[in-house]
PDB file of N, CA and C in Angstrom:
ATOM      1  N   UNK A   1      59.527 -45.447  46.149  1.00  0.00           N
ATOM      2  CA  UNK A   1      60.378 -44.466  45.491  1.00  0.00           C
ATOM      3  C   UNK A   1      61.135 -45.158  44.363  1.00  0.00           C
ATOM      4  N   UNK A   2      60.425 -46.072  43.302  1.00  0.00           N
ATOM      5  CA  UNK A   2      61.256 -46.358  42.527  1.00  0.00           C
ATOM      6  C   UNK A   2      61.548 -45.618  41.189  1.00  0.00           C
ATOM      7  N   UNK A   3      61.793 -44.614  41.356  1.00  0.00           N
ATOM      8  CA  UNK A   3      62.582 -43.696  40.589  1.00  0.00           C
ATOM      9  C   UNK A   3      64.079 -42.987  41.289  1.00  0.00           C
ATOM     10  N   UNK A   4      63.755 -42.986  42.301  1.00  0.00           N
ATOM     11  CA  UNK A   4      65.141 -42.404  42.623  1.00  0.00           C
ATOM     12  C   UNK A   4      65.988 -43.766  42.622  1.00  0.00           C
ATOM     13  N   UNK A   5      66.881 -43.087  42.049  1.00  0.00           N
ATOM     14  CA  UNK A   5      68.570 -43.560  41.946  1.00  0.00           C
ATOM     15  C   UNK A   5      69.202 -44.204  43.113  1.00  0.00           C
ATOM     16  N   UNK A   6      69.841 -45.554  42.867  1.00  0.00           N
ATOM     17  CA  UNK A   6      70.333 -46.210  44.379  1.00  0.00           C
ATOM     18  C   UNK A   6      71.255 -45.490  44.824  1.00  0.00           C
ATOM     19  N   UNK A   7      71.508 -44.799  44.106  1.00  0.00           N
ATOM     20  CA  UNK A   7      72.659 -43.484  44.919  1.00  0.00           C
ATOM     21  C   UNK A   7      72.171 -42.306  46.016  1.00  0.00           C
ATOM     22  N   UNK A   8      71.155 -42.152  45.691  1.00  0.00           N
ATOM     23  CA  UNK A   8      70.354 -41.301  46.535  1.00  0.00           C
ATOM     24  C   UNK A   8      69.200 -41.526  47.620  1.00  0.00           C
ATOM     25  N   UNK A   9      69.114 -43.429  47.374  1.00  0.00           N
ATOM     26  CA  UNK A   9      68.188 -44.199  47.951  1.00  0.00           C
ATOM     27  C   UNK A   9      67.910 -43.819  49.871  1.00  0.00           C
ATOM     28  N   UNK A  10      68.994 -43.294  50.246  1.00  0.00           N
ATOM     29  CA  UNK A  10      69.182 -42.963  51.918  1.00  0.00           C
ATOM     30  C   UNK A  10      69.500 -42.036  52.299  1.00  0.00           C
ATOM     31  N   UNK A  11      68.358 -40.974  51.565  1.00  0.00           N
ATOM     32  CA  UNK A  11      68.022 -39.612  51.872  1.00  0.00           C
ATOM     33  C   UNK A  11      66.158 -39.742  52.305  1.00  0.00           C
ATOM     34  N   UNK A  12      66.692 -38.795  53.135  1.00  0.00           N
ATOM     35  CA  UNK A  12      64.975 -38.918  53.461  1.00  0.00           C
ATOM     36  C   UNK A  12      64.186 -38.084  52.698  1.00  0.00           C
ATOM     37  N   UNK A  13      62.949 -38.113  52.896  1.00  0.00           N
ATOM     38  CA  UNK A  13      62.016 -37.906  52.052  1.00  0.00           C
ATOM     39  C   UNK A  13      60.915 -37.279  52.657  1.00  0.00           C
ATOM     40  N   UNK A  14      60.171 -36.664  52.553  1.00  0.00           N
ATOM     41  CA  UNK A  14      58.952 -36.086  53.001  1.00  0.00           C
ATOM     42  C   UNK A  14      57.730 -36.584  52.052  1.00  0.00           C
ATOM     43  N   UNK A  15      57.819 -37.146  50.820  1.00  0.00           N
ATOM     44  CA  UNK A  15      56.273 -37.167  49.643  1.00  0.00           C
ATOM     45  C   UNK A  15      57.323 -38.106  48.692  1.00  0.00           C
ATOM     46  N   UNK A  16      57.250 -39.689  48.989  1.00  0.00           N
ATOM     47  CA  UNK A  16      57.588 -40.468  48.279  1.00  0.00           C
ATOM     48  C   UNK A  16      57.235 -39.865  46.565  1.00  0.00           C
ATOM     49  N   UNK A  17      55.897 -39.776  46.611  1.00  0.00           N
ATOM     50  CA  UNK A  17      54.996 -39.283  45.063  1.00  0.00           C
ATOM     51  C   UNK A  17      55.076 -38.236  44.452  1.00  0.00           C
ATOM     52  N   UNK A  18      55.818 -37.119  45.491  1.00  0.00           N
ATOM     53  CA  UNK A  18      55.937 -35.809  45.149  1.00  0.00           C
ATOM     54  C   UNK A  18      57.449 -35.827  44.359  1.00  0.00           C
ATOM     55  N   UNK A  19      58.589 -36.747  44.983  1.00  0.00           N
ATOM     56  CA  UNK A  19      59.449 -36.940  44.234  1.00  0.00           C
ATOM     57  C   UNK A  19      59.708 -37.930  43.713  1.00  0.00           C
ATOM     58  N   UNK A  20      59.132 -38.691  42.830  1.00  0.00           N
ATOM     59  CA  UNK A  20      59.098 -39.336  41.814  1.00  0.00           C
ATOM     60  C   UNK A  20      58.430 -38.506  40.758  1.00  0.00           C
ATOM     61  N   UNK A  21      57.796 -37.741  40.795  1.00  0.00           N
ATOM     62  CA  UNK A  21      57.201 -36.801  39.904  1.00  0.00           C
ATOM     63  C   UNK A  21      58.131 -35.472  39.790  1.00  0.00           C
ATOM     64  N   UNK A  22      58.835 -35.232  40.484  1.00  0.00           N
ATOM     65  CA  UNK A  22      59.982 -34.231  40.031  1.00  0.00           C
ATOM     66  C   UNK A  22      60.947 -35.138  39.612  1.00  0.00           C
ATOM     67  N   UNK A  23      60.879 -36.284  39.864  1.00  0.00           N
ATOM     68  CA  UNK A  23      62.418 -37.188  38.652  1.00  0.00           C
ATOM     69  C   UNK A  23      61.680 -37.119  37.559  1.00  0.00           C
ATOM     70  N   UNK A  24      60.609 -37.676  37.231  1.00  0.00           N
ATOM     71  CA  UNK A  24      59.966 -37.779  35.885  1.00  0.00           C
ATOM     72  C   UNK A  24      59.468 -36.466  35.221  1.00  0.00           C
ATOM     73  N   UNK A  25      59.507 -35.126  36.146  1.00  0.00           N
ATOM     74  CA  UNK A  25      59.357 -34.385  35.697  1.00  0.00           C
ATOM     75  C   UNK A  25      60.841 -33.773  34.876  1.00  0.00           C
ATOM     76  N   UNK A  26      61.867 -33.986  35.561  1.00  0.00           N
ATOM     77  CA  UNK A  26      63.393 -33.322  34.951  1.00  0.00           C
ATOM     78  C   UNK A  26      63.730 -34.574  33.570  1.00  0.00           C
ATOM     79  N   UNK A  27      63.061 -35.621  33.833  1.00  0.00           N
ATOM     80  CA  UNK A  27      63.346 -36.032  32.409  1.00  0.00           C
ATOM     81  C   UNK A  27      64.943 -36.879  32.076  1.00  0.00           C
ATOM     82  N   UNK A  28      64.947 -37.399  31.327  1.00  0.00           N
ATOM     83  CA  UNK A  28      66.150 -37.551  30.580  1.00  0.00           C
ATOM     84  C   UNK A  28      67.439 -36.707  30.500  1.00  0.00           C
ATOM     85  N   UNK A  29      68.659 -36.983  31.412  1.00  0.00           N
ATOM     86  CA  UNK A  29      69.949 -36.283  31.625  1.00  0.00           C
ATOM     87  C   UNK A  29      70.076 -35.803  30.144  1.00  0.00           C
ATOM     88  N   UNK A  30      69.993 -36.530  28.983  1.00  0.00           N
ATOM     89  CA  UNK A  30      70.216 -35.593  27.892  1.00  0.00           C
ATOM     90  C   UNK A  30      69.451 -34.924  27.306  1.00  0.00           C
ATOM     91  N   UNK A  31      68.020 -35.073  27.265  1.00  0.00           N
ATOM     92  CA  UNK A  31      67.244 -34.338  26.779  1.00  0.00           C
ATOM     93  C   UNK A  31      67.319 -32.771  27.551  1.00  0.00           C
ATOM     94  N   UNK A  32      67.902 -32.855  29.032  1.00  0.00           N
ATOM     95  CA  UNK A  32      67.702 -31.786  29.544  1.00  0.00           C
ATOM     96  C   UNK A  32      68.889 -30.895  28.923  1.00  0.00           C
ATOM     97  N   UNK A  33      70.103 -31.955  28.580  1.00  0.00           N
ATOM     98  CA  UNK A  33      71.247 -30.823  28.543  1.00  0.00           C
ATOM     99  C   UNK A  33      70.780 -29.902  27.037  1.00  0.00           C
ATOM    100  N   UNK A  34      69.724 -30.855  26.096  1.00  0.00           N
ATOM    101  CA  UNK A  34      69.412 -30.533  25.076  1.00  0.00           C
ATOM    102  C   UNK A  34      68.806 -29.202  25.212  1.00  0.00           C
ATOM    103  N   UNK A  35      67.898 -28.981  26.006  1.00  0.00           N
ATOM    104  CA  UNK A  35      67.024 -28.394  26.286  1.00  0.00           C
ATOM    105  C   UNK A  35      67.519 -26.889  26.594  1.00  0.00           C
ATOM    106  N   UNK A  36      68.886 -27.076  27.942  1.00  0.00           N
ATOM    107  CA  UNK A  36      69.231 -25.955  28.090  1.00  0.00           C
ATOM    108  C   UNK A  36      69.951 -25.395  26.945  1.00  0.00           C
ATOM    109  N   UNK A  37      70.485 -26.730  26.068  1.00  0.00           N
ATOM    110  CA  UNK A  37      71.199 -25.193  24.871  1.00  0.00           C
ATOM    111  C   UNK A  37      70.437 -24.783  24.472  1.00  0.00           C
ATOM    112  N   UNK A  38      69.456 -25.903  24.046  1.00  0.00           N
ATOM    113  CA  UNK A  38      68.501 -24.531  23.508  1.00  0.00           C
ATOM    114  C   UNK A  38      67.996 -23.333  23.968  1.00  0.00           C
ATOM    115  N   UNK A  39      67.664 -23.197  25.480  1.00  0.00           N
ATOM    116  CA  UNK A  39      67.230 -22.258  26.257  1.00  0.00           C
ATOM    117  C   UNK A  39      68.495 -21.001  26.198  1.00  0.00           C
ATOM    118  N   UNK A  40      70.161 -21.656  26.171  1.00  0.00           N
ATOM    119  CA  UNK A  40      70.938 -20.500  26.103  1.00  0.00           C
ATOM    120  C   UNK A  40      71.093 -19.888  24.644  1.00  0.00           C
ATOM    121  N   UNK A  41      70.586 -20.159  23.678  1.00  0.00           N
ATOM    122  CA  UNK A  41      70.316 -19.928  22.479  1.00  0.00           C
ATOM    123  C   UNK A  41      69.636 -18.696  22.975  1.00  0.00           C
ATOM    124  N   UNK A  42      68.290 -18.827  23.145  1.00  0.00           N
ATOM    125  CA  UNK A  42      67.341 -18.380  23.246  1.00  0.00           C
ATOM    126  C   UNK A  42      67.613 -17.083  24.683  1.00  0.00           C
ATOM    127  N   UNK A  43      68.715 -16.812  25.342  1.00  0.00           N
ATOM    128  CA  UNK A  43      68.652 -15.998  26.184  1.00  0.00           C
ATOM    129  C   UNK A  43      69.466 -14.647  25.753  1.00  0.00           C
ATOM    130  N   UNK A  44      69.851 -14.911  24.711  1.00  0.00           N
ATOM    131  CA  UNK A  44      70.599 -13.396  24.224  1.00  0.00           C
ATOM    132  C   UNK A  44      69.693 -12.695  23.835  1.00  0.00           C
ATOM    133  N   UNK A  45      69.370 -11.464  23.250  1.00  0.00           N
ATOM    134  CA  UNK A  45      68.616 -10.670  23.017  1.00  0.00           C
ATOM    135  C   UNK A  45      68.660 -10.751  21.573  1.00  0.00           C
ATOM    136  N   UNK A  46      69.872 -10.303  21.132  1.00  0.00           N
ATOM    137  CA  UNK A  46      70.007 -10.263  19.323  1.00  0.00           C
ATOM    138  C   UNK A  46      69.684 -11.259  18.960  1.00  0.00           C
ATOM    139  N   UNK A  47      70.127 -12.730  19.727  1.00  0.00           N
ATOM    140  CA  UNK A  47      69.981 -14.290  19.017  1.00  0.00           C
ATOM    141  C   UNK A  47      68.188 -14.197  18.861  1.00  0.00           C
ATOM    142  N   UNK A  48      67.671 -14.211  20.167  1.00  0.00           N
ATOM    143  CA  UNK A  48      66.402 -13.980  20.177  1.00  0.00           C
ATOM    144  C   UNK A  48      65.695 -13.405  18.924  1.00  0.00           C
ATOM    145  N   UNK A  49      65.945 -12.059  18.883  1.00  0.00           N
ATOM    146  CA  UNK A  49      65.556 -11.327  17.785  1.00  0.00           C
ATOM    147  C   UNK A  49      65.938 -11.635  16.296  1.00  0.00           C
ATOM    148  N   UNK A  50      67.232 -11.958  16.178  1.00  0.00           N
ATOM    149  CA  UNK A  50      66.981 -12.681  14.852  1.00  0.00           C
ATOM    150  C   UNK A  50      66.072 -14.248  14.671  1.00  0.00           C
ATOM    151  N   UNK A  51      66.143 -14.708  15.793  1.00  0.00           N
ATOM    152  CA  UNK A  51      65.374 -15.702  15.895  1.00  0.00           C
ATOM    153  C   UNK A  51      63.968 -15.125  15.163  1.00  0.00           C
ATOM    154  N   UNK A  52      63.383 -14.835  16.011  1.00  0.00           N
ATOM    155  CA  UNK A  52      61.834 -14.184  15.840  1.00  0.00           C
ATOM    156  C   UNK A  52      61.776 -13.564  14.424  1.00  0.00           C
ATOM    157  N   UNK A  53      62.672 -13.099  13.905  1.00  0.00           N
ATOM    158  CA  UNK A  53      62.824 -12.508  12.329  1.00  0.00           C
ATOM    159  C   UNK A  53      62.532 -13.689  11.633  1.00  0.00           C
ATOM    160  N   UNK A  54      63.509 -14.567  11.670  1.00  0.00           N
ATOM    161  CA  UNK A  54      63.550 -15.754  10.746  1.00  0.00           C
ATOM    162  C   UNK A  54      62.611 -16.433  10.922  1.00  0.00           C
ATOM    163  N   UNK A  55      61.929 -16.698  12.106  1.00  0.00           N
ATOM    164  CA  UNK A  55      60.903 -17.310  12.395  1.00  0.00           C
ATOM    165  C   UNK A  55      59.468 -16.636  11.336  1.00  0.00           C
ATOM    166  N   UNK A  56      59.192 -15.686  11.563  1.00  0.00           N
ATOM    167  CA  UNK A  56      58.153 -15.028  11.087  1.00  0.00           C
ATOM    168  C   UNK A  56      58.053 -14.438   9.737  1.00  0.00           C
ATOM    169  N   UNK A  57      59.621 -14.103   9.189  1.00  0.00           N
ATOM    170  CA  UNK A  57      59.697 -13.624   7.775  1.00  0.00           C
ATOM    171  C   UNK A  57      59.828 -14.547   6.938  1.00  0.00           C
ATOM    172  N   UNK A  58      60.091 -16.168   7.484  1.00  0.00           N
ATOM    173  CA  UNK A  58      60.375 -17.013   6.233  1.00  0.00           C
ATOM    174  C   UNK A  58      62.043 -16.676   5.741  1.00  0.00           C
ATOM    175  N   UNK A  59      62.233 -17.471   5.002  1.00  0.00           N
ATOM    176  CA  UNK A  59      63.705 -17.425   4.689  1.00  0.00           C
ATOM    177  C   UNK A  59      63.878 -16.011   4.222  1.00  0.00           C
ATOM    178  N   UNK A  60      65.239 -15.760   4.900  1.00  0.00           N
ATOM    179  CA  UNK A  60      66.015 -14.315   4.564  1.00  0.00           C
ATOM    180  C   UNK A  60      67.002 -13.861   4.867  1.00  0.00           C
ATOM    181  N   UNK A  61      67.693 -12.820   4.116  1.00  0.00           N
ATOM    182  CA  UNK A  61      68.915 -12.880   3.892  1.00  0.00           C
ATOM    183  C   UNK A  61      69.460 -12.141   4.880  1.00  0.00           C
ATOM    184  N   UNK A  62      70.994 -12.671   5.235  1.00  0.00           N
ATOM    185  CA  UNK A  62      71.425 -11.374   6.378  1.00  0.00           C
ATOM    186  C   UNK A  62      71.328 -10.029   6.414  1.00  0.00           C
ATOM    187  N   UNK A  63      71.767  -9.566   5.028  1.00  0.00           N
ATOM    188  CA  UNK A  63      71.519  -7.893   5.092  1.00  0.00           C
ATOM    189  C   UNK A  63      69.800  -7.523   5.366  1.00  0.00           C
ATOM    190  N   UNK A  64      68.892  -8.558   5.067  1.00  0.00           N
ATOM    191  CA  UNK A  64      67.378  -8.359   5.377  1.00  0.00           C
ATOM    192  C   UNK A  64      66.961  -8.241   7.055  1.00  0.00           C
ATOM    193  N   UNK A  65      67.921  -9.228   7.344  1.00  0.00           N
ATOM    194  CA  UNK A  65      67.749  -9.434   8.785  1.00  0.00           C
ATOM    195  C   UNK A  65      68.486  -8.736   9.896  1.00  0.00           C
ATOM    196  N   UNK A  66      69.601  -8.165   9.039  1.00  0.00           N
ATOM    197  CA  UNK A  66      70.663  -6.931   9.992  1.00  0.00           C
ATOM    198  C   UNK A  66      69.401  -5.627   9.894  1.00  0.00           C
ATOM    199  N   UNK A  67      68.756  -5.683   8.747  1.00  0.00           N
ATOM    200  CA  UNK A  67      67.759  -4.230   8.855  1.00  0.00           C
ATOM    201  C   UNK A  67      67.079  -4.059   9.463  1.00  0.00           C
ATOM    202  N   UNK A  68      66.077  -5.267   9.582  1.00  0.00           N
ATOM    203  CA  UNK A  68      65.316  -5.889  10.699  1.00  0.00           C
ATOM    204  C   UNK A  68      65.278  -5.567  11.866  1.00  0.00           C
ATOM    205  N   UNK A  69      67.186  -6.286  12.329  1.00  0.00           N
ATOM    206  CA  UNK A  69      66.784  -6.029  13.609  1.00  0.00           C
ATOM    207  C   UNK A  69      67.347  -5.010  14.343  1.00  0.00           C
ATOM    208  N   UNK A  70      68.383  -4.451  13.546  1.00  0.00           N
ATOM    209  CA  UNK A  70      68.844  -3.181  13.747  1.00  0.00           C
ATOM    210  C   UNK A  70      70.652  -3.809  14.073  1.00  0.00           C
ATOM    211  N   UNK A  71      70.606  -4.782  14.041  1.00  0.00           N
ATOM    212  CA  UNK A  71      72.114  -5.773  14.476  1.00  0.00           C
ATOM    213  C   UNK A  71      73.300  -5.318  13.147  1.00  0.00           C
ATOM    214  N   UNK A  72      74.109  -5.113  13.219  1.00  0.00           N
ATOM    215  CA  UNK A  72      75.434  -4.722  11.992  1.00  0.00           C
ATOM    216  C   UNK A  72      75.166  -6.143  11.592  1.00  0.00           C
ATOM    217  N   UNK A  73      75.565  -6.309   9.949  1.00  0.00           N
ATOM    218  CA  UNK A  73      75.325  -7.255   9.797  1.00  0.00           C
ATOM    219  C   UNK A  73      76.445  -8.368   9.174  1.00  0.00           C
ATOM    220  N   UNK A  74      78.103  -8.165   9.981  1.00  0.00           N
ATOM    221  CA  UNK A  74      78.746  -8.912  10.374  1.00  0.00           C
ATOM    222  C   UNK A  74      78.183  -9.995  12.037  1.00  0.00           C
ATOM    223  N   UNK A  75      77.495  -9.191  12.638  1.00  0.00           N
ATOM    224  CA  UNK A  75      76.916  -9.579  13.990  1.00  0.00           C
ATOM    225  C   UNK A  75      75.988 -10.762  13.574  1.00  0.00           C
ATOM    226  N   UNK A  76      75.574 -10.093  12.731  1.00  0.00           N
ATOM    227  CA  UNK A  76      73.973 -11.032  12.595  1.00  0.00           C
ATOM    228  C   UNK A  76      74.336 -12.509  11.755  1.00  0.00           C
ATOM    229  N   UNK A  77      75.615 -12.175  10.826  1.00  0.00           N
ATOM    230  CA  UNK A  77      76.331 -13.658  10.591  1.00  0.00           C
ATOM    231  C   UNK A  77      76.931 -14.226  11.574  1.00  0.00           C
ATOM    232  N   UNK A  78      77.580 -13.641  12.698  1.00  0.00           N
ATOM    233  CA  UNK A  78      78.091 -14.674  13.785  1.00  0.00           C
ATOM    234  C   UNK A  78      76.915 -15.413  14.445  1.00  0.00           C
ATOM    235  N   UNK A  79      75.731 -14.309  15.052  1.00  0.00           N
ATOM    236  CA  UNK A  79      74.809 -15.046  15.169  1.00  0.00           C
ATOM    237  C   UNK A  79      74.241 -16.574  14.388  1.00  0.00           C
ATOM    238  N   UNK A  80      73.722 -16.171  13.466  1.00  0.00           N
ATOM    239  CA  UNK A  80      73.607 -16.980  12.553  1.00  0.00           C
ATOM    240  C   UNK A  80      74.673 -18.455  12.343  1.00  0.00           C
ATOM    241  N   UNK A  81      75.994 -18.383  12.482  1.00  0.00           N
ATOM    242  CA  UNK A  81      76.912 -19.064  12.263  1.00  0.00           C
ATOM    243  C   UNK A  81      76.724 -20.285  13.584  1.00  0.00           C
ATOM    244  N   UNK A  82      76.267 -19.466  14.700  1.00  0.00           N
ATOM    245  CA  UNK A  82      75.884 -20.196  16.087  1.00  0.00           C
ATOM    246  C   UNK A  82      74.882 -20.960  16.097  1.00  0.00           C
ATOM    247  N   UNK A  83      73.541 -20.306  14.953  1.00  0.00           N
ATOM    248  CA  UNK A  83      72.708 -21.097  14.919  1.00  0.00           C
ATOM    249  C   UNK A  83      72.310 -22.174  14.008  1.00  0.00           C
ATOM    250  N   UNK A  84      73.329 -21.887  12.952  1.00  0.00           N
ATOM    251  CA  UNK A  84      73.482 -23.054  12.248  1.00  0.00           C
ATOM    252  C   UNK A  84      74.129 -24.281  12.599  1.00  0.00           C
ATOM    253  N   UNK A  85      75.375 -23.639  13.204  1.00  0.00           N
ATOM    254  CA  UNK A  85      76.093 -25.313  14.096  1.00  0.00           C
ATOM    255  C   UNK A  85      75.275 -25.856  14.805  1.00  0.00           C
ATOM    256  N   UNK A  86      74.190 -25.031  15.820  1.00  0.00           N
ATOM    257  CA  UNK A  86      73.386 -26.265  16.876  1.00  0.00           C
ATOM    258  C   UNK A  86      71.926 -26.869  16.087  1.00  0.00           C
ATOM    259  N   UNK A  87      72.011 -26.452  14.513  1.00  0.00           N
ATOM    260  CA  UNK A  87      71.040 -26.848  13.958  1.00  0.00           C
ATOM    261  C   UNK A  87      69.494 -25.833  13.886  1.00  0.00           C
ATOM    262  N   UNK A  88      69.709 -25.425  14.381  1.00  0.00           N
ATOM    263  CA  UNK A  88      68.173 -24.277  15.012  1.00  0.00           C
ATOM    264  C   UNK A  88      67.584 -23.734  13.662  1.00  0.00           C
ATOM    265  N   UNK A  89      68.996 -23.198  12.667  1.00  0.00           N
ATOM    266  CA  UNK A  89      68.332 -22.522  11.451  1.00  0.00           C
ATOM    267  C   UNK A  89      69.101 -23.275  10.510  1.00  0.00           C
ATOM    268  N   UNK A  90      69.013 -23.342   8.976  1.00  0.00           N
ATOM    269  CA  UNK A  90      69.584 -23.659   7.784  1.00  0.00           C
ATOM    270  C   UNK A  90      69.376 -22.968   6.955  1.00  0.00           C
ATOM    271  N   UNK A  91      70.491 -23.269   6.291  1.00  0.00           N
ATOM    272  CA  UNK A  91      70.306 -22.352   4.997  1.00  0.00           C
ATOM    273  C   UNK A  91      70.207 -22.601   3.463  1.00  0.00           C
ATOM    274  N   UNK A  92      69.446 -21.629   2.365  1.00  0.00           N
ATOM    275  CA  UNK A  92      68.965 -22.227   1.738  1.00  0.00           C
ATOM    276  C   UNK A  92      70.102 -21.300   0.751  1.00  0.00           C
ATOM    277  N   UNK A  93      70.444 -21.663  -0.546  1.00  0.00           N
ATOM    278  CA  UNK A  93      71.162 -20.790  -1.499  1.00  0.00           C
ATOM    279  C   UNK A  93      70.497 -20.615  -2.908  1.00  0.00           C
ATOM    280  N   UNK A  94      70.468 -19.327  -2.707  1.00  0.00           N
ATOM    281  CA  UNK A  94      69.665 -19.001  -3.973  1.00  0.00           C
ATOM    282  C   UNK A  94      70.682 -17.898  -4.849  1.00  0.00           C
ATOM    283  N   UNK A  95      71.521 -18.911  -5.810  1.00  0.00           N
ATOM    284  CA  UNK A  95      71.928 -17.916  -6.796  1.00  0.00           C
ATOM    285  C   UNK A  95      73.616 -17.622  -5.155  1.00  0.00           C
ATOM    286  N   UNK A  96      73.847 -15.939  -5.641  1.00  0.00           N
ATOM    287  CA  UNK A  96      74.444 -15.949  -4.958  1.00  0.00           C
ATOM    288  C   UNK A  96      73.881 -15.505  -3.282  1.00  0.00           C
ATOM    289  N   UNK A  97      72.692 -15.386  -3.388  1.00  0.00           N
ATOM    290  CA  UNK A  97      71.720 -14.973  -1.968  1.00  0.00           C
ATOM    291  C   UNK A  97      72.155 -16.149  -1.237  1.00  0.00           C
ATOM    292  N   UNK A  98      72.186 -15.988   0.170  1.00  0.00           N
ATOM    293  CA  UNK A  98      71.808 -17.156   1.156  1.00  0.00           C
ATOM    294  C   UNK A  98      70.996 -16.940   2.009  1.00  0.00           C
ATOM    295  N   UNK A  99      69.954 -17.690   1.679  1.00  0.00           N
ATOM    296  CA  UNK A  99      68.513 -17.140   3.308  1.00  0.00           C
ATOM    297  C   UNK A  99      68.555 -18.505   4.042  1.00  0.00           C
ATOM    298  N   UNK A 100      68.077 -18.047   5.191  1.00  0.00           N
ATOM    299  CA  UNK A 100      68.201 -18.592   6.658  1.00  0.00           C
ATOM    300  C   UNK A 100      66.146 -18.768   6.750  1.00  0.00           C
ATOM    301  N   UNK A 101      66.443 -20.221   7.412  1.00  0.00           N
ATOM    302  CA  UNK A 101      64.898 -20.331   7.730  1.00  0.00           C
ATOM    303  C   UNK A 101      65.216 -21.285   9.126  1.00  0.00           C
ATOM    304  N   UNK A 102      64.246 -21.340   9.511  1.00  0.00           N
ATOM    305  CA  UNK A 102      64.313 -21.986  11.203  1.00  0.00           C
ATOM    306  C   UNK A 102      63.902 -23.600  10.767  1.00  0.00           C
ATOM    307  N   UNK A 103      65.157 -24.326  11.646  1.00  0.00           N
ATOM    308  CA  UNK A 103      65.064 -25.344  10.783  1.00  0.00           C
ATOM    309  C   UNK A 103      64.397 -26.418  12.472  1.00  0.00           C
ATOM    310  N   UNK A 104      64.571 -25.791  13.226  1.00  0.00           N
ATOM    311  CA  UNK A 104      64.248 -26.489  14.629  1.00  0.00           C
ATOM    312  C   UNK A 104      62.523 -26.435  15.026  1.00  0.00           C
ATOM    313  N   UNK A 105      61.847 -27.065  14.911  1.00  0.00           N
ATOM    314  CA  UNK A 105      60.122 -27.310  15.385  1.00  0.00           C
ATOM    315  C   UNK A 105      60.087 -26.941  16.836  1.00  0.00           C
ATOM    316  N   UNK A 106      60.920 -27.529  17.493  1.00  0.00           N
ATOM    317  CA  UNK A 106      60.630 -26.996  19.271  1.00  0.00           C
ATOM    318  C   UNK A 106      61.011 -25.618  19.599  1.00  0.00           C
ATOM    319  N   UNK A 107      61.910 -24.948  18.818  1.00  0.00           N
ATOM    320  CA  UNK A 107      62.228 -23.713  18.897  1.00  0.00           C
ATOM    321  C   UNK A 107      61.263 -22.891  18.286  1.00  0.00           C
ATOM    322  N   UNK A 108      60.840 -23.238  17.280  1.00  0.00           N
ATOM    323  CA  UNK A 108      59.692 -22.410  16.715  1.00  0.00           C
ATOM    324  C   UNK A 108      58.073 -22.886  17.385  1.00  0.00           C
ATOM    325  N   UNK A 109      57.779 -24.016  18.010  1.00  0.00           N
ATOM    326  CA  UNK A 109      57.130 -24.330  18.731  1.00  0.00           C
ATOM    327  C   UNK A 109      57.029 -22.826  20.078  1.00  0.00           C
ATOM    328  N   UNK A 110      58.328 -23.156  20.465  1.00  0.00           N
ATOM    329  CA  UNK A 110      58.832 -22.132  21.782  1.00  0.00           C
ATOM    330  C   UNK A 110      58.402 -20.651  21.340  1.00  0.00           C
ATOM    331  N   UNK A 111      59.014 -20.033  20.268  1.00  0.00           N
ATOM    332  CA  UNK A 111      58.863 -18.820  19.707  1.00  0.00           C
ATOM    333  C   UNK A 111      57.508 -18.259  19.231  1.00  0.00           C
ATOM    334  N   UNK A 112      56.557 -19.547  18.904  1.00  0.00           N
ATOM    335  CA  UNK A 112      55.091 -19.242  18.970  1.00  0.00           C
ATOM    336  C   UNK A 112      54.397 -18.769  20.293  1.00  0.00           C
ATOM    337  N   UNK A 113      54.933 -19.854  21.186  1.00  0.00           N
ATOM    338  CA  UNK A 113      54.219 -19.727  22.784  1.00  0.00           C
ATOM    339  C   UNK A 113      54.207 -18.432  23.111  1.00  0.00           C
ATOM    340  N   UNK A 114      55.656 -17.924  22.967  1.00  0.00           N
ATOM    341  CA  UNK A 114      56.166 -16.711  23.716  1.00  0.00           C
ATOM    342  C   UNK A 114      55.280 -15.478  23.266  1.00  0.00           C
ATOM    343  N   UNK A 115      54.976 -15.531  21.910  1.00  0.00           N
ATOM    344  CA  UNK A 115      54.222 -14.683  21.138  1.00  0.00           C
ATOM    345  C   UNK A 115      53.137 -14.314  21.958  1.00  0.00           C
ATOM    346  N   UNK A 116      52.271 -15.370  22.181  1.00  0.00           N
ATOM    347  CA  UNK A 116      51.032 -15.491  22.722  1.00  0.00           C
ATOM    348  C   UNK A 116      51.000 -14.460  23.938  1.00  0.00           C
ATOM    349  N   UNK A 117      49.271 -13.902  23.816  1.00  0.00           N
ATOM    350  CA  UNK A 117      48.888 -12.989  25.119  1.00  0.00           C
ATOM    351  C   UNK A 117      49.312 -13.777  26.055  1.00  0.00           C
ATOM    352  N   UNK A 118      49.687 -12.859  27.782  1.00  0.00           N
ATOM    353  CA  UNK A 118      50.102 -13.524  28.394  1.00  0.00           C
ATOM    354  C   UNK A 118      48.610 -14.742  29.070  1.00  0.00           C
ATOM    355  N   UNK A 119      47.386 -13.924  29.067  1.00  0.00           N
ATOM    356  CA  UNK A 119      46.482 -14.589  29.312  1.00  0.00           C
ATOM    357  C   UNK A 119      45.963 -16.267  28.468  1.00  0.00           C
ATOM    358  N   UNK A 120      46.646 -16.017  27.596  1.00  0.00           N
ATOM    359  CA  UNK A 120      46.694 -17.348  26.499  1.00  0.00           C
ATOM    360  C   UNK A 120      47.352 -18.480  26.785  1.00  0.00           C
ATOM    361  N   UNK A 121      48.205 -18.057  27.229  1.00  0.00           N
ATOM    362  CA  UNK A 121      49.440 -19.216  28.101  1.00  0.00           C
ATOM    363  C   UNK A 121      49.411 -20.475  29.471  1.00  0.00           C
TER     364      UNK A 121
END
């Protein structure tokens, strides 16, 4: 069992191999915490949906993307404002326009998958 932690070393065990492969499966304490923001990103509905907008329309502007998704589009800047701090989208300035494009690969990685038939998966 040399993956588990000497902290946890004198717990018993049923599948030495079975859990060493769920430590190596959970990964890196930070990659995971990484992981879940991203996942709570990804669990709102509107965030979602503007997600999937920006994802698929290419850079665009809030009032494009409040139409879109049917979101007021003070909403769709808070959104937005959330997803710019954790990095997910950026923005580009054109003139006085500002469009939003997905600036995160694993999120748009993610947002492809989801797309997919479920039989595809």
């Amino acid at each position: 069992m040399h993956l588990v932690p000497a902290e946890l070393a004198h717990r018993k065990v049923i599948d030495d191999h079975t859990v060493c492969a769920a430590i190596e499966g959970i990964g890196d304490a930070d990659q995971l915490h990484e992981w879940a923001d991203c996942f709570a990103l990804l669990g709102e509905h509107h965030r979602l949906a503007v997600l999937l907008a920006v994802h698929h329309a290419g850079p665009i502007a809030v009032t494009d993307l409040a139409t879109a998704t049917g979101i007021a589009d003070s909403a769709v800047s808070q959104i937005l404002r959330l997803l710019r701090a954790s990095g997910t989208v950026a923005a580009d300035k054109d003139g006085r326009i500002v469009r939003y494009r997905l600036a995160d690969g694993r999120v748009a990685a993610l947002l492809d998958r989801m797309r997919e038939p479920a039989d595809q998966r």
